[in-house]
Protein backbone atom coordinates (compact mmCIF):
# COMPACT_ATOMS: atom_id res chain seq x y z
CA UNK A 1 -27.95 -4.76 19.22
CA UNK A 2 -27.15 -1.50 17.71
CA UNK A 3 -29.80 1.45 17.62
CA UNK A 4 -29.46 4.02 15.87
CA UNK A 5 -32.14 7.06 15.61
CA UNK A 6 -33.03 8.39 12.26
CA UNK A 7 -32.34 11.66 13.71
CA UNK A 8 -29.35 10.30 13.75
CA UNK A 9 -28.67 9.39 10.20
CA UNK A 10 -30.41 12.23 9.02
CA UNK A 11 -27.24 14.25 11.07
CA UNK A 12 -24.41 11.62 9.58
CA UNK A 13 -25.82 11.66 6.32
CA UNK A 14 -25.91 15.07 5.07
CA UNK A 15 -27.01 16.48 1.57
CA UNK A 16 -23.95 17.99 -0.87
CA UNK A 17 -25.42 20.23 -2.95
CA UNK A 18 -21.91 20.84 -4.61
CA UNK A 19 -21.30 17.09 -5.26
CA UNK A 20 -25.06 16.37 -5.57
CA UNK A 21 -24.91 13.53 -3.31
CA UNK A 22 -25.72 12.80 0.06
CA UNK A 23 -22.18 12.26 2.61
CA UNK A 24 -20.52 12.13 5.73
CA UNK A 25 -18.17 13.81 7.48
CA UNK A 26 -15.84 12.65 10.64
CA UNK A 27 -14.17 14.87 12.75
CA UNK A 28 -10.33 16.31 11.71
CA UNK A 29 -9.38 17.38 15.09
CA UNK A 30 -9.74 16.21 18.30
CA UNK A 31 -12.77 16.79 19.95
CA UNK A 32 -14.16 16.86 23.11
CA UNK A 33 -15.35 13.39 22.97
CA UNK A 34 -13.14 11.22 19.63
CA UNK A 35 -9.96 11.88 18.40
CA UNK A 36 -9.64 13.10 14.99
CA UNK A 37 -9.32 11.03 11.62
CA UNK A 38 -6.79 12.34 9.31
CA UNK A 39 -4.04 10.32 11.17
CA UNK A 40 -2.69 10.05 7.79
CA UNK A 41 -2.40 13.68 6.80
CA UNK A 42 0.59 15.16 5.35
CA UNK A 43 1.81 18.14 5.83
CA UNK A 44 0.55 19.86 2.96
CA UNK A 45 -3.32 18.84 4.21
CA UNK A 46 -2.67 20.68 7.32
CA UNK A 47 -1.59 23.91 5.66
CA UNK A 48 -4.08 23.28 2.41
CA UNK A 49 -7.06 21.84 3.71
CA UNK A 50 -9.99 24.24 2.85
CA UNK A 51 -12.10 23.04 5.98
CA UNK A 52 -9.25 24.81 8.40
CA UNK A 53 -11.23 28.08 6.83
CA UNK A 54 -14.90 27.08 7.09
CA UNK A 55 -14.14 26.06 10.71
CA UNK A 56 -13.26 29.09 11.37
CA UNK A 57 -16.24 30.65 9.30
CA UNK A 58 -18.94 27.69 11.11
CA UNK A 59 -17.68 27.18 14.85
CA UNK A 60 -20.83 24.82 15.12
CA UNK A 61 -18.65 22.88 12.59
CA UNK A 62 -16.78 20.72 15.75
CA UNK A 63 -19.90 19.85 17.44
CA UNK A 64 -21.59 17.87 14.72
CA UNK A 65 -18.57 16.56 13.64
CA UNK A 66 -18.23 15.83 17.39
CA UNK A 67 -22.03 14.15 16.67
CA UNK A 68 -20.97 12.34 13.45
CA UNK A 69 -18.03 10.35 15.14
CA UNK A 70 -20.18 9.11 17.76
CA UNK A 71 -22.58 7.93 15.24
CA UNK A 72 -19.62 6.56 12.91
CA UNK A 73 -18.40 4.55 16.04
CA UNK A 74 -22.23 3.00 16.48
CA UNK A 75 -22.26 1.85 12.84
CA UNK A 76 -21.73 -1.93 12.99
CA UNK A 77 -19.79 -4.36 10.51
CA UNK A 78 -23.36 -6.44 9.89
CA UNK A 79 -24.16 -6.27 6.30
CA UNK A 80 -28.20 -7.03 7.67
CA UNK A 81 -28.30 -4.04 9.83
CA UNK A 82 -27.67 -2.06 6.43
CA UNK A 83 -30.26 -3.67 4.46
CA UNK A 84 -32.51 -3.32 7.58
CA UNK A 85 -31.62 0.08 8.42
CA UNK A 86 -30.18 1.94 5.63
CA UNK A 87 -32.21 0.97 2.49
CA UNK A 88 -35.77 2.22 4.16
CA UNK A 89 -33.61 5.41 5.47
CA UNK A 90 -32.57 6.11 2.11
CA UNK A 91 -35.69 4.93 0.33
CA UNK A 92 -37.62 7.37 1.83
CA UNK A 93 -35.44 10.49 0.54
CA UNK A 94 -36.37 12.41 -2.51
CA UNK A 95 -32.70 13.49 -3.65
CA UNK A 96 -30.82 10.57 -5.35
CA UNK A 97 -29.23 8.22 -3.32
CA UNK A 98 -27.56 5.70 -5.75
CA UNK A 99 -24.04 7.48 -4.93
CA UNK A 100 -23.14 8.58 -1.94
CA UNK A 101 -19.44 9.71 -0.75
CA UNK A 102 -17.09 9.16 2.47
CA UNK A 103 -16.55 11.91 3.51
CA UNK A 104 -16.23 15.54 2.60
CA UNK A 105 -13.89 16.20 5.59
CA UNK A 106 -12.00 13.29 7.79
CA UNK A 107 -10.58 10.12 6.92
CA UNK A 108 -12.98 7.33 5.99
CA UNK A 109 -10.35 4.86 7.14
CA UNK A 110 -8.91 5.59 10.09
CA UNK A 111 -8.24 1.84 11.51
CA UNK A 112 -9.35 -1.69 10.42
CA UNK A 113 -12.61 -1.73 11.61
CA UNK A 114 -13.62 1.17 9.06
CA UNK A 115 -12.64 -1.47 6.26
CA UNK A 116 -15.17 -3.71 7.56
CA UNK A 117 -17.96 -0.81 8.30
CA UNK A 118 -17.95 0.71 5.03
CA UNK A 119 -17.57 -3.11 3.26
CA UNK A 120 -20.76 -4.29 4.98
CA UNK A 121 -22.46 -0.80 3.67
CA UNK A 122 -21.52 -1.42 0.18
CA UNK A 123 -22.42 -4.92 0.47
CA UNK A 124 -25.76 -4.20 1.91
CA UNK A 125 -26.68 -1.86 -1.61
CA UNK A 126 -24.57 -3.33 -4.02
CA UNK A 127 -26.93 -0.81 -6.68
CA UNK A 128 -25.36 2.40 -5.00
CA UNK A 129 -21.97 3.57 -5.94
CA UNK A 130 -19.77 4.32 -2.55
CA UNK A 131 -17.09 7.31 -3.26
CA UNK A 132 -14.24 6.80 -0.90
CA UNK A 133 -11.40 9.20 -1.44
CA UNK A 134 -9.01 7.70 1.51
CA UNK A 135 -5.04 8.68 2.55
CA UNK A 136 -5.23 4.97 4.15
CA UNK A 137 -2.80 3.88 1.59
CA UNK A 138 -0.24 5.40 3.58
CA UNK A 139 -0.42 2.87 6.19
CA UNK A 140 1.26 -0.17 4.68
CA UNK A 141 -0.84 -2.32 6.48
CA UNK A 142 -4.38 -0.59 5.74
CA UNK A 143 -3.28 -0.43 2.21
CA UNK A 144 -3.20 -4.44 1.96
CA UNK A 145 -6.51 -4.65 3.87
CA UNK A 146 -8.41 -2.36 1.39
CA UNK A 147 -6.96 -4.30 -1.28
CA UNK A 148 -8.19 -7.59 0.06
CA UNK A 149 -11.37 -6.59 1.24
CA UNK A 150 -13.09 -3.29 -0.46
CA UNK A 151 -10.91 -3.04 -3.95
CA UNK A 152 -12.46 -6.19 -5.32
CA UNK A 153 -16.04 -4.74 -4.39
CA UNK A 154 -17.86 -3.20 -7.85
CA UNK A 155 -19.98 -0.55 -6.03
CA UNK A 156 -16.81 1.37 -3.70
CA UNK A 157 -15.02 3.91 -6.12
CA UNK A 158 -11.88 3.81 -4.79
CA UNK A 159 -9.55 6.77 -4.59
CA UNK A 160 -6.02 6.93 -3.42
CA UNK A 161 -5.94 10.73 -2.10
CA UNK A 162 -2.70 12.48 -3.40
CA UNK A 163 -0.59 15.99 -3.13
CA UNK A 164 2.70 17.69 -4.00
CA UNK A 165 4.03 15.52 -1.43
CA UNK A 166 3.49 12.34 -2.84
CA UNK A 167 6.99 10.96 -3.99
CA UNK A 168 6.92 9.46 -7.90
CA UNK A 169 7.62 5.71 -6.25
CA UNK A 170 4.48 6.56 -4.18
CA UNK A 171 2.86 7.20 -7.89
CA UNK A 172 4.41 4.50 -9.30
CA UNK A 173 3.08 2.19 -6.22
CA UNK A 174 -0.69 3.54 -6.41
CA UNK A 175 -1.26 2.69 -10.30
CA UNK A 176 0.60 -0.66 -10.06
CA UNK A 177 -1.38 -1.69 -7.24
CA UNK A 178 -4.77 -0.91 -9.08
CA UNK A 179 -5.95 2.30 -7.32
CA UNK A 180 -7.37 5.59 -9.01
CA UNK A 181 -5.91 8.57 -7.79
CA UNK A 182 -7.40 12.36 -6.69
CA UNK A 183 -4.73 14.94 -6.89
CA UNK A 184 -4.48 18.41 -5.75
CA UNK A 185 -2.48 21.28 -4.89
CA UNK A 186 -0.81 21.44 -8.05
CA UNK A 187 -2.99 23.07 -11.09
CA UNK A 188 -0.69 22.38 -13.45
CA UNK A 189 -0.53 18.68 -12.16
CA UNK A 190 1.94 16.39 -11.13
CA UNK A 191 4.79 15.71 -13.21
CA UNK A 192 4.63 13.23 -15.29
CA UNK A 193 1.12 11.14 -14.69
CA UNK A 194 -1.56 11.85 -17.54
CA UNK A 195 -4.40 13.03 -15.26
CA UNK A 196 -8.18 13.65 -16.17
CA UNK A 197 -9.34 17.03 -15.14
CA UNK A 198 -12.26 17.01 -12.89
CA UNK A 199 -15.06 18.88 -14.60
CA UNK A 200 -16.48 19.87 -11.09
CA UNK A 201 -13.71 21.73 -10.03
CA UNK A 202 -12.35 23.28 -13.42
CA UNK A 203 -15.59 23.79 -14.94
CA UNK A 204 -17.52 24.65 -11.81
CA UNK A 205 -20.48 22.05 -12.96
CA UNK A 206 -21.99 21.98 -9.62
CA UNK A 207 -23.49 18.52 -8.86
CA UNK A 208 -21.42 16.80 -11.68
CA UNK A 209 -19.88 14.37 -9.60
CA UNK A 210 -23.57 12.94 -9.51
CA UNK A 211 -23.09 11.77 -12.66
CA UNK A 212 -19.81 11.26 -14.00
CA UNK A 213 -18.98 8.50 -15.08
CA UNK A 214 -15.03 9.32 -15.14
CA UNK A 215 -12.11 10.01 -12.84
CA UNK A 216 -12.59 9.03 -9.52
CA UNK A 217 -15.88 7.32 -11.01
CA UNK A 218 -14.19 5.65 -13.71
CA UNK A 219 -13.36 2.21 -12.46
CA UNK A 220 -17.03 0.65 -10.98
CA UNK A 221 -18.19 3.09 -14.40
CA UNK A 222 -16.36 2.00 -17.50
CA UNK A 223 -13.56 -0.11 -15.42
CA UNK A 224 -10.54 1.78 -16.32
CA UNK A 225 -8.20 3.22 -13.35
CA UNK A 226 -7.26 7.08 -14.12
CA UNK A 227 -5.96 9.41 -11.94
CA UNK A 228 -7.60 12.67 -11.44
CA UNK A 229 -7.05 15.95 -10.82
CA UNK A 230 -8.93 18.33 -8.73
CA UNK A 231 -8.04 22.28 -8.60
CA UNK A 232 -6.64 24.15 -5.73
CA UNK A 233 -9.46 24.74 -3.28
């Protein structure tokens, strides 16, 4: 049977104030205890990615990560353990809960069983709107299980996480199979794909993501794919 504390979910599931919802974060890095997530990373993350920075800035940063992987790895693929555990966790909080976002640093999907975690979560609250930004499309065989198992779901916002790097086929591949796109590194785009620019990031409208209902929102709001585009960090 799996127990987890609310001290621990409280720790896993941590308030955004810039995204105005509450999310999770998994480890980059190794750590002392878990390997890091973003086995998918490009080359451009590791030179890009604003979290090198606030590591540096929040040493404390690698310990709860450190914390949150732990917890990550407890989390079971039960869709009743959700509705036992996670509604009355997140019934009880006064910020809105009905969207919530994998994660702000780390790889949601890392290997299969994340697929199954996160599809028993969404299944659980089919009312709250999951944000998953994932690299997992990189791995031809992750790709085909997030297709078949969390793409059909109406409640996981689905986002296929992009860069400079990201050859045109790779484009091409993403918006034939069906998945929204978040760009960056690039603020005058990528060549060639019509993107929607994120009002969060260009306007600065802290919290938006809360309530948008396009870009990487747009398909479980108005069911239309788009592909979006986020400003340097």
């Amino acid at each position: 049977m799996t127990t987890i504390t609310v001290a621990e979910l409280n720790d896993l599931w941590r308030w955004c104030d810039d995204i105005g919802q509450f999310a999770t974060d998994r480890p980059i890095n190794d750590t002392k205890n878990h390997e890091g997530s973003c086995i998918h990373r490009t080359p451009f993350c590791n030179i890009t990615c604003y979290n090198n920075k606030l590591y540096k800035l929040y040493p404390n940063m690698h310990d709860r990560d450190d914390r949150c992987e732990t917890i990550w790895q407890k989390l079971p693929t039960d869709v009743e353990w959700y509705v036992n555990n996670f509604k009355p966790f997140f019934a009880r909080k006064r910020k809105q809960t009905k969207r919530r976002r994998f994660m702000t640093r780390g790889e949601a999907i890392k290997d299969m069983v994340d697929v199954y975690r996160i599809k028993a979560m969404a299944l659980a609250e089919p009312d709250v709107i999951y944000w998953l930004p994932t690299r997992a499309w990189q791995s031809k065989h992750l790709k085909a299980l997030v297709e078949l198992e969390l793409m059909p779901l109406k409640n996981i916002a689905l986002n296929g996480s992009t860069d400079p790097t990201t050859t045109s086929e790779e484009y091409a591949m993403l918006q034939r199979d069906g998945w929204n796109t978040m760009f960056y590194g690039d603020d005058d785009g990528y060549t060639d794909v019509k993107m929607f620019p994120c009002p969060k990031t260009f306007k600065g409208i802290k919290g938006h993501c809360s309530i948008c209902k396009g870009g990487c929102m747009s398909q479980v709001t108005i069911g239309r794919r788009s592909d979006t585009h986020l400003i340097e960090h």
